[in-house]
C-alpha atoms as a PDB file:
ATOM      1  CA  UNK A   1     107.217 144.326  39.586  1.00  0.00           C
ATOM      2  CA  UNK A   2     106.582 140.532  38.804  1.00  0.00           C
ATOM      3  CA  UNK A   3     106.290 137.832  41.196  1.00  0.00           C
ATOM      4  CA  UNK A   4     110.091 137.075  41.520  1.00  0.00           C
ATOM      5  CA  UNK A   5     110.629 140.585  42.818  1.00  0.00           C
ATOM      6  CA  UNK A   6     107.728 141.337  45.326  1.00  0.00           C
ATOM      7  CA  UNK A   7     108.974 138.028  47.274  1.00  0.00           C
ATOM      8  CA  UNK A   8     112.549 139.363  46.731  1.00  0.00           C
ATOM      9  CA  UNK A   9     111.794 142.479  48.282  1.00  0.00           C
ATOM     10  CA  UNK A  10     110.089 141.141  50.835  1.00  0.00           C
ATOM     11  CA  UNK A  11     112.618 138.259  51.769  1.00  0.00           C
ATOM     12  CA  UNK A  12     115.410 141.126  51.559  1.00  0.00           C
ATOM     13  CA  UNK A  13     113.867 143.296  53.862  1.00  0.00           C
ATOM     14  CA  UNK A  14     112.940 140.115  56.240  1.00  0.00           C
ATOM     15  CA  UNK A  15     116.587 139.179  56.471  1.00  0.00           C
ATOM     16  CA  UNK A  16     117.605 143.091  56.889  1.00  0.00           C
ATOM     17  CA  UNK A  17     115.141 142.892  59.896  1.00  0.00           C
ATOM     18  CA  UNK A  18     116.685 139.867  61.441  1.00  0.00           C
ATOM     19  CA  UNK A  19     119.957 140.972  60.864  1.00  0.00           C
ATOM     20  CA  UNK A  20     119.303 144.366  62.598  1.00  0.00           C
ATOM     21  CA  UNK A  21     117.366 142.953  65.127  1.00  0.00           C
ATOM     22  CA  UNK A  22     120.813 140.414  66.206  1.00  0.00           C
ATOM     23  CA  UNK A  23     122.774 143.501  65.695  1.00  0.00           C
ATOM     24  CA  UNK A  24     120.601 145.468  68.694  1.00  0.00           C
ATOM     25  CA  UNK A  25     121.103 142.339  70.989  1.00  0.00           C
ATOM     26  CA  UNK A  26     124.771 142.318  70.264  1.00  0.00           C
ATOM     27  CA  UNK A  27     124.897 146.417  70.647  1.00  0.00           C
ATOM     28  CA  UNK A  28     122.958 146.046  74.041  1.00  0.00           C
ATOM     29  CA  UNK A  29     125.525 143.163  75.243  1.00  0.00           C
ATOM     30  CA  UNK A  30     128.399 145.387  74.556  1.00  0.00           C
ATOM     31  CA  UNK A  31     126.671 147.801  76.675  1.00  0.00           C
ATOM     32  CA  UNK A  32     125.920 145.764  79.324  1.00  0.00           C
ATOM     33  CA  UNK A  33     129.553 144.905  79.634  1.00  0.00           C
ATOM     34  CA  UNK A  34     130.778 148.267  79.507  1.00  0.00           C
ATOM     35  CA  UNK A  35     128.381 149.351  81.940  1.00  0.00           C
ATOM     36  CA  UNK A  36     130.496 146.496  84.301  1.00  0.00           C
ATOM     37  CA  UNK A  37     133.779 147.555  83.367  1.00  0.00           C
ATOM     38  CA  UNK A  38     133.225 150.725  83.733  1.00  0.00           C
ATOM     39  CA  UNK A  39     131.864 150.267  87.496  1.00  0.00           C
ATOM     40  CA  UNK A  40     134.719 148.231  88.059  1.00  0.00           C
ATOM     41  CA  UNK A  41     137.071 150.454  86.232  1.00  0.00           C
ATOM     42  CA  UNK A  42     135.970 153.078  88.891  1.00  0.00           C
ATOM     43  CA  UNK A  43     136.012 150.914  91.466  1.00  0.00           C
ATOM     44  CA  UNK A  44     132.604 151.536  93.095  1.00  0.00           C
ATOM     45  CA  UNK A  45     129.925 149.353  94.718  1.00  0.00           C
ATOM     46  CA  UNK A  46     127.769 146.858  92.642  1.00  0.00           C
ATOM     47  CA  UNK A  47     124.574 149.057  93.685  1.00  0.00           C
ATOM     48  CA  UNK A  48     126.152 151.917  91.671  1.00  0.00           C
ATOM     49  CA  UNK A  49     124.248 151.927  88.169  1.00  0.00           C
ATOM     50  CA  UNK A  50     122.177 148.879  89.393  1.00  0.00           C
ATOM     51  CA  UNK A  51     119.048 149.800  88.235  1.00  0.00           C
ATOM     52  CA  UNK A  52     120.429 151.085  84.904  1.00  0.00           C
ATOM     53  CA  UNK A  53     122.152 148.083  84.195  1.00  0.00           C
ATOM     54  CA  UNK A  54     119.012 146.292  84.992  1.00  0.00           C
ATOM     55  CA  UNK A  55     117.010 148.161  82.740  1.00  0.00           C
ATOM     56  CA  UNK A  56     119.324 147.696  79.784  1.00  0.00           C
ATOM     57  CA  UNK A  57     119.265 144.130  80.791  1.00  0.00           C
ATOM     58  CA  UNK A  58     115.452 144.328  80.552  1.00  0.00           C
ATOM     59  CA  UNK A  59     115.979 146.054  76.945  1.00  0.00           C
ATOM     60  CA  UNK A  60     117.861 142.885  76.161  1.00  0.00           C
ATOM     61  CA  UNK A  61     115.472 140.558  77.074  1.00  0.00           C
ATOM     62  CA  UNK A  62     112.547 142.583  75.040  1.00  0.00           C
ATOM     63  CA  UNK A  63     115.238 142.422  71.886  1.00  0.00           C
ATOM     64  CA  UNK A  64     115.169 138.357  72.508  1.00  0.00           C
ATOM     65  CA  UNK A  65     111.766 138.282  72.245  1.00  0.00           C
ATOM     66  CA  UNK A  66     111.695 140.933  68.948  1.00  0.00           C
ATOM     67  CA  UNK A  67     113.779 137.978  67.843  1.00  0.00           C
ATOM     68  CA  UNK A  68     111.662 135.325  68.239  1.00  0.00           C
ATOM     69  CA  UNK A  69     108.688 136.747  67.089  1.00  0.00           C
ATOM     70  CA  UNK A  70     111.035 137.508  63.627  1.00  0.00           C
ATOM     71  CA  UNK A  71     111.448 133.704  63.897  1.00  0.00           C
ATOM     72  CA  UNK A  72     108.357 132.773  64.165  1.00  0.00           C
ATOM     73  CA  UNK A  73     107.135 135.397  61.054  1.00  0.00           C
ATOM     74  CA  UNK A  74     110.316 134.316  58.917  1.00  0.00           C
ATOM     75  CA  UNK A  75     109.062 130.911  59.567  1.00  0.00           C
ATOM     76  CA  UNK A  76     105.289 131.677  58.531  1.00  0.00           C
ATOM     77  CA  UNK A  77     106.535 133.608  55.332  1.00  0.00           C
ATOM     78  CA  UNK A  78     107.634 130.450  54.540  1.00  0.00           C
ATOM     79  CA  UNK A  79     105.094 128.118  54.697  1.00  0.00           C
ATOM     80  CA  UNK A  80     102.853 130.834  53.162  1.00  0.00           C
ATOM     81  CA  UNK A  81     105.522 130.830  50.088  1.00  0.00           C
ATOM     82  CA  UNK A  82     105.163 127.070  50.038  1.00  0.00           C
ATOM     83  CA  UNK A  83     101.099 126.841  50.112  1.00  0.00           C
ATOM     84  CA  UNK A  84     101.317 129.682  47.301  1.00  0.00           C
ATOM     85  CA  UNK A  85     102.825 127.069  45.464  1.00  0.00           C
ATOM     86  CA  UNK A  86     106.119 129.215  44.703  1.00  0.00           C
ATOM     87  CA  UNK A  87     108.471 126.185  45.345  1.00  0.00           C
ATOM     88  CA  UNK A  88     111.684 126.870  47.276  1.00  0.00           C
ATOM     89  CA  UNK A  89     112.743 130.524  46.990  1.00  0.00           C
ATOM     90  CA  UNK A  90     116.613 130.559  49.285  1.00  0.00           C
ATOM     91  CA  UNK A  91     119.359 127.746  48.314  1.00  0.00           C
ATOM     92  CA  UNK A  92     122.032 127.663  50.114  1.00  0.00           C
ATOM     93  CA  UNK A  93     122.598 130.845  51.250  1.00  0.00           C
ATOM     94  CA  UNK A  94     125.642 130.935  53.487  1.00  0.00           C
ATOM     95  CA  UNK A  95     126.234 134.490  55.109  1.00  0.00           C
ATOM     96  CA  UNK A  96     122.616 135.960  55.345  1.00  0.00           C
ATOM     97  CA  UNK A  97     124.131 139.503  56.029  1.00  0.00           C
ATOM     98  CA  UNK A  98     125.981 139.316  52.288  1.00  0.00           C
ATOM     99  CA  UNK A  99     124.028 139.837  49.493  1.00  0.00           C
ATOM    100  CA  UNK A 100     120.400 138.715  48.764  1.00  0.00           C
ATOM    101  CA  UNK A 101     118.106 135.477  48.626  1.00  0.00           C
ATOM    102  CA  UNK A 102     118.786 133.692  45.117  1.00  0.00           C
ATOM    103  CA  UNK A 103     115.402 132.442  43.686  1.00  0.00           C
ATOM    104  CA  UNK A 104     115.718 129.303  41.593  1.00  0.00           C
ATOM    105  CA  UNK A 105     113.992 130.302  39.015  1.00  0.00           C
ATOM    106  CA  UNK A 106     110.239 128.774  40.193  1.00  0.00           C
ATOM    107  CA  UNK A 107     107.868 130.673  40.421  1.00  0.00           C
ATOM    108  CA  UNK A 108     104.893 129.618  38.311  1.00  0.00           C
ATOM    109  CA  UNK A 109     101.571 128.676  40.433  1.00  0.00           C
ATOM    110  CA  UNK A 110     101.324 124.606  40.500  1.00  0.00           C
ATOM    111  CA  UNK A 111      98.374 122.538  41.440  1.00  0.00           C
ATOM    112  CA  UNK A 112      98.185 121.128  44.632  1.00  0.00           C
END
């Protein structure tokens, strides 16, 4: 593999992450909101499935911070790209769930 790929492969798999990680938040919302309509649907007390709820909401809450810590590494792949002197790897890249980072063709090591 040359240089163009590893970051490729590594940016691919980055975005996969994020985008799986968004897709768990939304999955536990859903849940969360079933859980509600359900109890409603059944009409029983809010202390019915109170704890469960609660612990999915907890679930949530550790998924927001899986999140931010993706952030946070997305954002240090980044400068590390830049320092490497790789130049900019992503254009415009619209919908990150279609498709792949486009490199722009820069890749050669540059004095700093």
């Amino acid at each position: 593999m040359d240089k163009a790929e590893v970051i490729t492969s590594v940016a691919g798999d980055l975005y996969a992450t994020e985008q799986s990680v968004d897709a768990a938040i939304a999955h536990a919302a859903t849940l969360v909101q079933a859980m509600i309509g359900a109890r409603a649907a059944l009409q029983v007390s809010a202390v019915a499935g109170a704890e469960a709820q609660a612990h999915a909401l907890e679930a949530m809450a550790g998924l927001g911070a899986a999140r931010q810590a993706m952030i946070a590494c997305h954002e240090q792949l980044a400068k590390d790209h830049r320092r490497l002197g790789y130049g900019v790897f992503a254009g415009e890249w619209k919908d990150k769930g279609q498709g792949g980072p486009a490199t722009t063709g820069e890749h050669r090591l540059r004095a700093v």
